[in-house]
C-alpha atoms as a PDB file:
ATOM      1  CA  UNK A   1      49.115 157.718-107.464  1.00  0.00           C
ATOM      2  CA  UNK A   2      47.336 159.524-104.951  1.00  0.00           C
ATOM      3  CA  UNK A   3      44.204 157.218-105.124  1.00  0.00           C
ATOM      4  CA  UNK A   4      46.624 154.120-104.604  1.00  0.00           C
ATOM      5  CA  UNK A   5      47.516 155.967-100.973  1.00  0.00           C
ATOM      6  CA  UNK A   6      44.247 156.587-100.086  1.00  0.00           C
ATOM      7  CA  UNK A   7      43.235 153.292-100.677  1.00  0.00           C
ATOM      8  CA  UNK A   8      46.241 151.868 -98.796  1.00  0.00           C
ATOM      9  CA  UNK A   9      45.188 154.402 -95.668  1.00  0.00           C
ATOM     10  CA  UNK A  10      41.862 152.986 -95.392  1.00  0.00           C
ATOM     11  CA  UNK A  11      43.051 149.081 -95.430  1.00  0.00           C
ATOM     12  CA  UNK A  12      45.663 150.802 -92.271  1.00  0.00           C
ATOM     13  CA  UNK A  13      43.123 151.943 -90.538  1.00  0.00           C
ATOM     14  CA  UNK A  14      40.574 149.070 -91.386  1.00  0.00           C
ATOM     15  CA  UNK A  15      43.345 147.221 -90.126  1.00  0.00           C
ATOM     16  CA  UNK A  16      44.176 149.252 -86.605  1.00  0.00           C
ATOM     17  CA  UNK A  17      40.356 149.220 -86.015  1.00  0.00           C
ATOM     18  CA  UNK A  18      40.170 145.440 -86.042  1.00  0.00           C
ATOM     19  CA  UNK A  19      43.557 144.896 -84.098  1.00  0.00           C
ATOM     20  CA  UNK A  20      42.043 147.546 -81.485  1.00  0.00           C
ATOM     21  CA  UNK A  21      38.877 145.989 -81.149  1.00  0.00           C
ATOM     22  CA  UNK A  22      40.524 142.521 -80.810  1.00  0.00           C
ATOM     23  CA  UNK A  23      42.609 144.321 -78.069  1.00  0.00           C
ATOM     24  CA  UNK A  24      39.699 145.467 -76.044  1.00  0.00           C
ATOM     25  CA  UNK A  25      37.562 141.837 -76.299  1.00  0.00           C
ATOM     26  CA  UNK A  26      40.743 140.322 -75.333  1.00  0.00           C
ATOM     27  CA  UNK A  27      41.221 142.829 -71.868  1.00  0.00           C
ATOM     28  CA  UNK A  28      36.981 142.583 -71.378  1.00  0.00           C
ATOM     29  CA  UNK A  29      37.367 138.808 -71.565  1.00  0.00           C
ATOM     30  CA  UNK A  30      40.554 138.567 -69.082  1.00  0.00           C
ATOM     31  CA  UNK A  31      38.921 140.915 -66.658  1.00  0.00           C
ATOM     32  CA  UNK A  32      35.782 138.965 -66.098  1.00  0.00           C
ATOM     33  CA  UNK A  33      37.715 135.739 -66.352  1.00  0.00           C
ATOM     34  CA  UNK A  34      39.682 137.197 -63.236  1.00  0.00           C
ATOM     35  CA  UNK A  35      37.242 138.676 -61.452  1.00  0.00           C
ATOM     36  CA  UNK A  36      33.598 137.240 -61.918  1.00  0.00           C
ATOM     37  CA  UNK A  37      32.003 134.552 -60.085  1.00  0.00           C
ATOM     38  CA  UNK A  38      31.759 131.078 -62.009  1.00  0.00           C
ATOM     39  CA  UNK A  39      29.475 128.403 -61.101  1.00  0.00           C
ATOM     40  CA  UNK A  40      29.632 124.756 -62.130  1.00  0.00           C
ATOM     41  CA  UNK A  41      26.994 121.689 -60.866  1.00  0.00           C
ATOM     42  CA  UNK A  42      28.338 118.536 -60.634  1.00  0.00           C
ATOM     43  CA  UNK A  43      26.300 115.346 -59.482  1.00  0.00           C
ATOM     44  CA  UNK A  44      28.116 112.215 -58.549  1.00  0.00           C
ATOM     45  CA  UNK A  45      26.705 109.010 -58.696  1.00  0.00           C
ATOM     46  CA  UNK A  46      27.853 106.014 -56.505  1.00  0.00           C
ATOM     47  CA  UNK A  47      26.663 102.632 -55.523  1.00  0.00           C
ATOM     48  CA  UNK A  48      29.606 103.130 -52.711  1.00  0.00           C
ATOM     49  CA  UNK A  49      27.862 106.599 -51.452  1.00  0.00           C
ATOM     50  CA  UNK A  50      26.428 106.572 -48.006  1.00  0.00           C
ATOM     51  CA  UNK A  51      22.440 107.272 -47.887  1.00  0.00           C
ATOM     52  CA  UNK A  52      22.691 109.961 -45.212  1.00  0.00           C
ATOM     53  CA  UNK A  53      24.535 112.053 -48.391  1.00  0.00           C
ATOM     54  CA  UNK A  54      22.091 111.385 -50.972  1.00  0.00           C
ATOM     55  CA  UNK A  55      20.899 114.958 -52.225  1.00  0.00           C
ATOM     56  CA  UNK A  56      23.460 115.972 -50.258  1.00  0.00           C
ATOM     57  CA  UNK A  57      25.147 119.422 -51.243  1.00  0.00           C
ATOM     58  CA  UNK A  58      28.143 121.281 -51.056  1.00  0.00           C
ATOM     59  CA  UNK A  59      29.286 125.005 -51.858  1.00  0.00           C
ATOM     60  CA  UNK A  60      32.951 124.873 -52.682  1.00  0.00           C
ATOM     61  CA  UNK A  61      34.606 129.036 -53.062  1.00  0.00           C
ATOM     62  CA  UNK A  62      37.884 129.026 -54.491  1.00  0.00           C
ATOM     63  CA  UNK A  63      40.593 131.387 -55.872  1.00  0.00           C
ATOM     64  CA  UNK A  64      38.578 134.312 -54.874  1.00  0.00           C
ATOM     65  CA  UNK A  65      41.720 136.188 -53.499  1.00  0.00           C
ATOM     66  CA  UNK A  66      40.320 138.393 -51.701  1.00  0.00           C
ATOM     67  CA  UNK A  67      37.905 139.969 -54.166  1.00  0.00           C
ATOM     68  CA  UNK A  68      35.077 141.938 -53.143  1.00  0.00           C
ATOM     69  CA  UNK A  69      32.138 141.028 -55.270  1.00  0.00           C
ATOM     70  CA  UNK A  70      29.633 144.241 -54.438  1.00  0.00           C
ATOM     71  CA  UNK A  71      28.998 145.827 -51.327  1.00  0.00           C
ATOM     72  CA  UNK A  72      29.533 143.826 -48.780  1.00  0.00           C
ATOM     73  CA  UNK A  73      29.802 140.891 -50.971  1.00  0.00           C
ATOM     74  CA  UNK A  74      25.629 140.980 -51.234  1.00  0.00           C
ATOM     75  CA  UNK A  75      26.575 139.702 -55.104  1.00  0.00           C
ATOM     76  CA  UNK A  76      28.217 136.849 -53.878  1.00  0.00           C
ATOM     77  CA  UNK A  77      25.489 135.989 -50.573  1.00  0.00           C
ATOM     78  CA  UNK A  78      23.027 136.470 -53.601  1.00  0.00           C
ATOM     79  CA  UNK A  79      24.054 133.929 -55.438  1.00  0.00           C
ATOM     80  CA  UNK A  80      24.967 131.721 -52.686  1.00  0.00           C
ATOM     81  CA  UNK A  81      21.591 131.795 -51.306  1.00  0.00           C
ATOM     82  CA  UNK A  82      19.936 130.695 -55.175  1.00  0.00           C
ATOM     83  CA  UNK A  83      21.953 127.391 -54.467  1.00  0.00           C
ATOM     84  CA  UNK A  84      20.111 126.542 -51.102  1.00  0.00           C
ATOM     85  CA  UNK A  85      22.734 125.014 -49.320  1.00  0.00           C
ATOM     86  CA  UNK A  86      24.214 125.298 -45.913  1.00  0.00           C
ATOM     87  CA  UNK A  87      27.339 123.555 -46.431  1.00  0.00           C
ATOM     88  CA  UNK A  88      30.503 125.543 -47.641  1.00  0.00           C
ATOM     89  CA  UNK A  89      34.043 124.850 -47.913  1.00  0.00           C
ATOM     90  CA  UNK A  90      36.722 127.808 -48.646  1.00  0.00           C
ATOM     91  CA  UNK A  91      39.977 126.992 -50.110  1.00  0.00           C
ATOM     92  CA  UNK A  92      42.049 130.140 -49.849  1.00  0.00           C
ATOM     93  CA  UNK A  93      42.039 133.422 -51.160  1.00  0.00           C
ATOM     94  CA  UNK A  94      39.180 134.562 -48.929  1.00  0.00           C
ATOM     95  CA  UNK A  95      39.362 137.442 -45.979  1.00  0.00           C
ATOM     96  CA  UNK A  96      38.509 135.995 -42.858  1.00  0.00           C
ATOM     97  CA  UNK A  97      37.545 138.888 -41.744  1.00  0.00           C
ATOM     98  CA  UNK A  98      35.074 139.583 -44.282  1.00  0.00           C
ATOM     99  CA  UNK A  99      31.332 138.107 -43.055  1.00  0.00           C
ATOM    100  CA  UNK A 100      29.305 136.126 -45.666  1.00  0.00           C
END
């Protein structure tokens, strides 16, 4: 009898150790969902485009809410500045005060 507890101990704790680590991957994956920076290209193709935009390119921050993203935001000015672009449009959740 005492080797059928045992046994049923170790599937408990087998069992908490799985739930726990689902737990934390869950909470890591939330967090950087929340609070890292996400970049997406998108190229649009149009007979209807103007020429003056072709190559034309756009940086478009959203949902940031405020966020710092390292000192100063240099994470964020890094990144920007890999895109080569001079063109930016904010839609909300951004400190105005904040310089980028």
């Amino acid at each position: 009898m005492l080797f059928d507890f045992q046994n049923e101990v170790r599937s408990i704790k087998g069992k908490l150790i799985l739930v726990l680590a689902l737990v934390v991957f869950i909470i890591g994956f939330l967090y950087y969902e929340n609070n890292g920076l996400m970049i997406s290209h998108y190229k649009i193709n149009s007979n209807k485009s103007l020429k003056g935009f072709k190559g034309f390119k756009i940086i478009h921050l959203s949902d940031l809410h405020s966020k710092k993203f390292g000192n100063n935001n240099k994470n964020m000015i890094k990144i920007l500045k890999k895109e080569n672009t001079r063109h930016y449009c904010n839609y909300g959740g951004f400190d105005r005060s904040e310089k980028i």
